[in-house]
Each structure stands twice: as C-alpha cells, then as structure tokens.
Protein backbone atom coordinates (compact mmCIF):
# COMPACT_ATOMS: atom_id res chain seq x y z
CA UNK A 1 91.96 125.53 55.47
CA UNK A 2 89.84 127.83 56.62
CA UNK A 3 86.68 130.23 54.28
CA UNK A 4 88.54 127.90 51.09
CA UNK A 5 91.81 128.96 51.57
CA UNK A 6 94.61 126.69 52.55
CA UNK A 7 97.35 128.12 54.20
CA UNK A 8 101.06 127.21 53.65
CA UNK A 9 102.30 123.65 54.87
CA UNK A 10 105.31 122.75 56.72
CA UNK A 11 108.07 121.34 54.35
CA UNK A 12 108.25 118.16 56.11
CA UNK A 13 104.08 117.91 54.80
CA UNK A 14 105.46 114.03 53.02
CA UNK A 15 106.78 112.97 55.50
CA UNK A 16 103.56 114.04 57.97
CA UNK A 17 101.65 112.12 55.61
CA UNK A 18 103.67 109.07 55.27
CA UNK A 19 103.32 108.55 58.63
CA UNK A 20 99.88 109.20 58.90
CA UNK A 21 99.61 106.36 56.08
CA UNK A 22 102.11 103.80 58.51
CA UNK A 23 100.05 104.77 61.39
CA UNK A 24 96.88 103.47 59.66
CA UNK A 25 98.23 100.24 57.85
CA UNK A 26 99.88 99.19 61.16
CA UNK A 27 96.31 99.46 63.02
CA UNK A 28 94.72 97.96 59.73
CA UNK A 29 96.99 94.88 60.54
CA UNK A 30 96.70 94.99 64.25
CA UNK A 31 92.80 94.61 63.34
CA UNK A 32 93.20 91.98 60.90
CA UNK A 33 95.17 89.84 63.08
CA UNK A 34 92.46 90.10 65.71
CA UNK A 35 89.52 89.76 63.45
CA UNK A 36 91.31 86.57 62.19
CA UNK A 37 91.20 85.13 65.89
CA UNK A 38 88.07 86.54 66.57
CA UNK A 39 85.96 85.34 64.02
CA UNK A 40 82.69 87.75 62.25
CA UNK A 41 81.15 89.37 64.98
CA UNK A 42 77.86 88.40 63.66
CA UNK A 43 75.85 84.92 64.55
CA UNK A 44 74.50 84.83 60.80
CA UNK A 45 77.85 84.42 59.27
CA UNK A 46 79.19 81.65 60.85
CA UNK A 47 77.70 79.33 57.86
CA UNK A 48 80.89 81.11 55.65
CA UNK A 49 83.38 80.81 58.42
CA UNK A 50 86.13 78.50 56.84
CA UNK A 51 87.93 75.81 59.49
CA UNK A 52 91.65 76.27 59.78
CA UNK A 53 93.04 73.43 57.45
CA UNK A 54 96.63 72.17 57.87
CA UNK A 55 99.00 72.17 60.87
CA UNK A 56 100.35 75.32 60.16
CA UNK A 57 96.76 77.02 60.51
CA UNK A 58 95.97 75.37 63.17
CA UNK A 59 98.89 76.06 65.15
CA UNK A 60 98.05 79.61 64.36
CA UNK A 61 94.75 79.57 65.77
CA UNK A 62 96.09 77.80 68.27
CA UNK A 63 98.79 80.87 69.90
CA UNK A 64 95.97 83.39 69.38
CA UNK A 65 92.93 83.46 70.83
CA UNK A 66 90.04 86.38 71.14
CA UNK A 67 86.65 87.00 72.63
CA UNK A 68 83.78 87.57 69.90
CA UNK A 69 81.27 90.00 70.32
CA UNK A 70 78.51 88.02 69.58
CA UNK A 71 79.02 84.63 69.26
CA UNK A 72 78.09 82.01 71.94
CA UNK A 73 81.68 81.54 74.60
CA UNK A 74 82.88 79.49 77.19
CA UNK A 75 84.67 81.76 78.96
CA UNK A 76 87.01 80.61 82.19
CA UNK A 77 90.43 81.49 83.98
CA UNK A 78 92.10 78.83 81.70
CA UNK A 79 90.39 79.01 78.20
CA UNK A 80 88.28 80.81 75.58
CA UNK A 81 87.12 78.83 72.78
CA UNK A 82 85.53 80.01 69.74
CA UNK A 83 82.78 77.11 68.39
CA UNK A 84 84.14 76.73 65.04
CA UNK A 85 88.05 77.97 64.96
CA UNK A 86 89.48 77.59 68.17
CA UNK A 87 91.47 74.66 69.26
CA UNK A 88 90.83 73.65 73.28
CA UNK A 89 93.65 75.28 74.66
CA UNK A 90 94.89 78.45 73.30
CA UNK A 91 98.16 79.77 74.82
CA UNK A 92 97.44 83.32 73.94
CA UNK A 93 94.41 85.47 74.56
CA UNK A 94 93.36 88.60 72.94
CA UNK A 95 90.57 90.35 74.60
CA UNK A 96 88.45 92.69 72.51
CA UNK A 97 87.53 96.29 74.13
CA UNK A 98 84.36 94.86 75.27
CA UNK A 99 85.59 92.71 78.35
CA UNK A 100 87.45 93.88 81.00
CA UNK A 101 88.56 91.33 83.84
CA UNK A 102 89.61 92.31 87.51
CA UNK A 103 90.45 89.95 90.33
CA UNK A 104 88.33 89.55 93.17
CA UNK A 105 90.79 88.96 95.75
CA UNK A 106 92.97 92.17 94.90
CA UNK A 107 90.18 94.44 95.13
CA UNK A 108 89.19 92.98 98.30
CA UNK A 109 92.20 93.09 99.84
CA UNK A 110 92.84 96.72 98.50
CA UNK A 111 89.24 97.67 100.15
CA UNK A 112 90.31 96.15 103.48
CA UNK A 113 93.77 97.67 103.72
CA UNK A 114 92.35 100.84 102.92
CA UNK A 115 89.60 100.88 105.47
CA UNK A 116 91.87 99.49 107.41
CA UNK A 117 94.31 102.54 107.42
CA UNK A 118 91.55 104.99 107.67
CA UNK A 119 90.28 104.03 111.01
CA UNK A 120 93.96 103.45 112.37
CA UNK A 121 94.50 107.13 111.39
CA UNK A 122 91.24 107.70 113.64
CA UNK A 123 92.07 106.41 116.52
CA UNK A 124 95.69 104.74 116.79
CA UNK A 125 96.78 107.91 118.94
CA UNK A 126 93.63 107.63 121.21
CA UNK A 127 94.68 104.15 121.21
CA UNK A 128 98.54 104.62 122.52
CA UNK A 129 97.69 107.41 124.51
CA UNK A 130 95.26 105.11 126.94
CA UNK A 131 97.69 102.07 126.87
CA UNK A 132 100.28 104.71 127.80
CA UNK A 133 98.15 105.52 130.88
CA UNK A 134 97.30 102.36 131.65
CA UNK A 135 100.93 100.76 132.11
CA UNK A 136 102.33 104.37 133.10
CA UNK A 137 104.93 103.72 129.94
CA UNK A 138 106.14 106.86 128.42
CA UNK A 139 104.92 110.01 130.34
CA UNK A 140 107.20 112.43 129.51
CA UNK A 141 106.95 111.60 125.78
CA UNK A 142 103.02 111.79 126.16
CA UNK A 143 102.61 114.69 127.95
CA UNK A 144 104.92 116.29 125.38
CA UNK A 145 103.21 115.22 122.41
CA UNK A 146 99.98 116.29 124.04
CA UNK A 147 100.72 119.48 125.39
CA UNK A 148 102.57 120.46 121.33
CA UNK A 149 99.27 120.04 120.43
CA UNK A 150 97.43 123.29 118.62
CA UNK A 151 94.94 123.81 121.18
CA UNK A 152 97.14 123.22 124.37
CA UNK A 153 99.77 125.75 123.69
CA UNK A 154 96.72 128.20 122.95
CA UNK A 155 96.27 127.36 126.86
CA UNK A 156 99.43 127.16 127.87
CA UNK A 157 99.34 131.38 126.66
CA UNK A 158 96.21 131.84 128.71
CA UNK A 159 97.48 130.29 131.85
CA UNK A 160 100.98 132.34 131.57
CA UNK A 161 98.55 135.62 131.43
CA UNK A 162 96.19 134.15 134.15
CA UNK A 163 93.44 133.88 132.31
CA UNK A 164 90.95 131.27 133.25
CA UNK A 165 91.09 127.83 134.97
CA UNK A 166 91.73 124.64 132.48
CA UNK A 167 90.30 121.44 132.57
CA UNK A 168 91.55 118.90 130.17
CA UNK A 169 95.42 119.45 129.99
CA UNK A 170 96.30 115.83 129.41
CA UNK A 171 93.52 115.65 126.42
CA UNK A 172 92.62 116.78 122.88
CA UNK A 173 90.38 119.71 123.62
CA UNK A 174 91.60 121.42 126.84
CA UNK A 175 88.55 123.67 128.20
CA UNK A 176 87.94 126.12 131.15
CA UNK A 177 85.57 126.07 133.92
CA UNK A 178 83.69 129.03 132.92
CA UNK A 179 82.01 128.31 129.69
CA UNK A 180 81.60 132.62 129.49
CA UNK A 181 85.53 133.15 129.68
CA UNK A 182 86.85 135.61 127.41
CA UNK A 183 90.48 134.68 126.46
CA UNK A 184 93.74 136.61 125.31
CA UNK A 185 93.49 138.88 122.67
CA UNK A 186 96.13 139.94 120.18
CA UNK A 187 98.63 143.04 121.39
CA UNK A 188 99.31 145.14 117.90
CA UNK A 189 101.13 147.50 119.78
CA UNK A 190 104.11 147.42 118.41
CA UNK A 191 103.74 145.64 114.57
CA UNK A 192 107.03 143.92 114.37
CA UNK A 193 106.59 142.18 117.80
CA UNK A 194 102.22 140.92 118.18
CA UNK A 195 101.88 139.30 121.75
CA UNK A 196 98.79 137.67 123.43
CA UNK A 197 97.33 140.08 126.14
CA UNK A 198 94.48 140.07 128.64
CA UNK A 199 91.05 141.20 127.56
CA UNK A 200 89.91 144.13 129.23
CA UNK A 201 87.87 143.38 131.61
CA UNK A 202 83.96 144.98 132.42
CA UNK A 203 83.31 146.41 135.77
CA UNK A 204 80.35 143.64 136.25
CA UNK A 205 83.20 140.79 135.48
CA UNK A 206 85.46 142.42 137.93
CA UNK A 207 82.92 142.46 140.24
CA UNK A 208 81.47 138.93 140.03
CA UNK A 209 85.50 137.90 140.67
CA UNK A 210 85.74 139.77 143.60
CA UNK A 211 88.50 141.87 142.18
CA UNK A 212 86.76 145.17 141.80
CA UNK A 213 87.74 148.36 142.72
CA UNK A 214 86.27 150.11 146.20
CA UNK A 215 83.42 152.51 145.26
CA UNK A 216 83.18 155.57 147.11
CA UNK A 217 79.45 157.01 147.82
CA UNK A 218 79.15 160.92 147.44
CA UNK A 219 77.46 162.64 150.44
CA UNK A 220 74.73 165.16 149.03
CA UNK A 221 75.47 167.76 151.26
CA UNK A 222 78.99 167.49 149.57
C-alpha cells in the first residue's frame, strides 16, 4: 500500500495468510508450553501459581523443565528446579533466551590448540631446518627448499649476471656484502621476452671496483 492505494495481490493472497495465521498459533503454543514450565516471570505472582495436582501433572512437570527470569534458581549441571512446580529431577530442560551455557574445558582446549598452531606455523621450519643441520639429515632436500625460496632465486639471477657477493644462501633473507649494491634491473627490450639485466654502472662505481676504463690526459700544446 503505498499514498492509500493498495496494489493488486498475488492469487495465492489465502493461502499467504493462512500460513501467516499457522506460523503464529504454532509459536503461540511453543510459548505456552514454555510459559507452563517456566512459571510467571514475576516474583509477585507466585501467591496465584497453582501446584501440579495428580500424577499425570506431575509427570508433566516432571519431562519439562525451564529457567525463569526472575524467580529465585538452583541452577547446576544436573538440575533446575523451580520453588513451587518443579519436581527434583527433571529429565528435560528448556532454557529461556536469557541463559546461554558453554563448557569450560572446550573453549580451553580450542584456545590452546589454536595458539598452539599459530606459533608452530612460526617457527616449525626454523625448527627442522636447525635439527636438519645439526644431525646433517636431509641436505639436498634443505638446500632445495631453501634456495625455491622467493628471495633466493632473486639471488640466484644476480649471481648468474655477476652482480654482487651473497651472504646468507643457506637462510631466509640472503644479503650482499655491499649494503650500496644496485641489483638487476628489468630488460623490456623485446616485450614478449622481459629478462633481468645489469644496471648500468657510474664511472665513480667503476672506478671504486677497479674496473674502469684508462683515461687519457690531453697535452695543451695539442
């Protein structure tokens, strides 16, 4: 409906409604079943609570139980008794959206094995690696595993174009000796086929490496 208006329904608008009217005397019962083990969720009206007379209404009360609101419990793991309708041991509980329980041990133990697999993530490969070293078990397949590493084959590509000297092979973060070095730069040359080549060079860099070119001094009479 919409400015006072209402708009054509769907032909199935009955049956819509019908449903709508299940819906609600289902959850109408589902409440009254609870209220009924629950008791009035007030203190003051306890004075009009009846007592379940009979064996049949007291084997009722008996396979239902609930948790009230407001009136005084004694909860536990094995019981919930209500004062005035509740026989001692109820065989089936209804909680009310107001509790909530959760076991201690389970979300201890899901805590633990959760930190637990976070730190292993950390440092279970620093941990193989140095029992690896330390009983010599397994080079090949450490060395390999290192050296597939991100930052090694970024140095294995220096080394093949002879740029700087590596420390660090073996490890994580492989570095060179000269903390200045500049390393291989990318080769667009040709687009369908980028390569890794050697930064050019300055004269001053040439010249601290000893590999600079003879210079020739002009005479002035020349």
């Amino acid at each position: 409906m919409q400015a006072g208006v209402q708009g054509p329904l769907p032909d199935n608008q009955w049956q819509i409604e019908l449903e709508n009217w299940h819906n609600i005397s289902m959850a109408y019962f589902q409440e009254s079943v609870v209220s009924r083990a629950k008791g009035p969720s007030r203190p003051d009206a306890l004075r009009y609570l009846i007592p379940p007379n009979g064996t049949e209404q007291q084997n009722l009360c008996k396979n239902q139980a609930s948790i009230p609101l407001l009136l005084p419990l004694q909860v536990g793991f094995s019981a919930i008794r209500h004062p005035l309708t509740l026989p001692p041991s109820p065989e089936q509980k209804v909680y009310s959206r107001a509790h909530f329980n959760f076991s201690v041990f389970w979300l201890a133990f899901t805590l633990v094995l959760g930190t637990t697999i976070i730190i292993l993530s950390y440092t279970l490969e620093t941990l193989v690696c140095y029992l690896q070293r330390r009983f010599r078990r397994d080079t090949y397949a450490r060395l390999e595993w290192a050296t597939n590493d991100t930052l090694q084959l970024q140095r294995l590509a220096n080394e093949e174009l002879g740029i700087g000297v590596w420390t660090g092979c073996c490890d994580a973060v492989p570095v060179t000796t000269n903390a200045s070095e500049h390393l291989a730069v990318l080769d667009a040359s040709d687009p369908d086929h980028p390569r890794l080549k050697a930064p050019v060079r300055t004269f001053d860099e040439l010249l601290a490496a000893g590999a600079a070119p003879p210079v020739h001094r002009l005479d002035e009479d020349n």
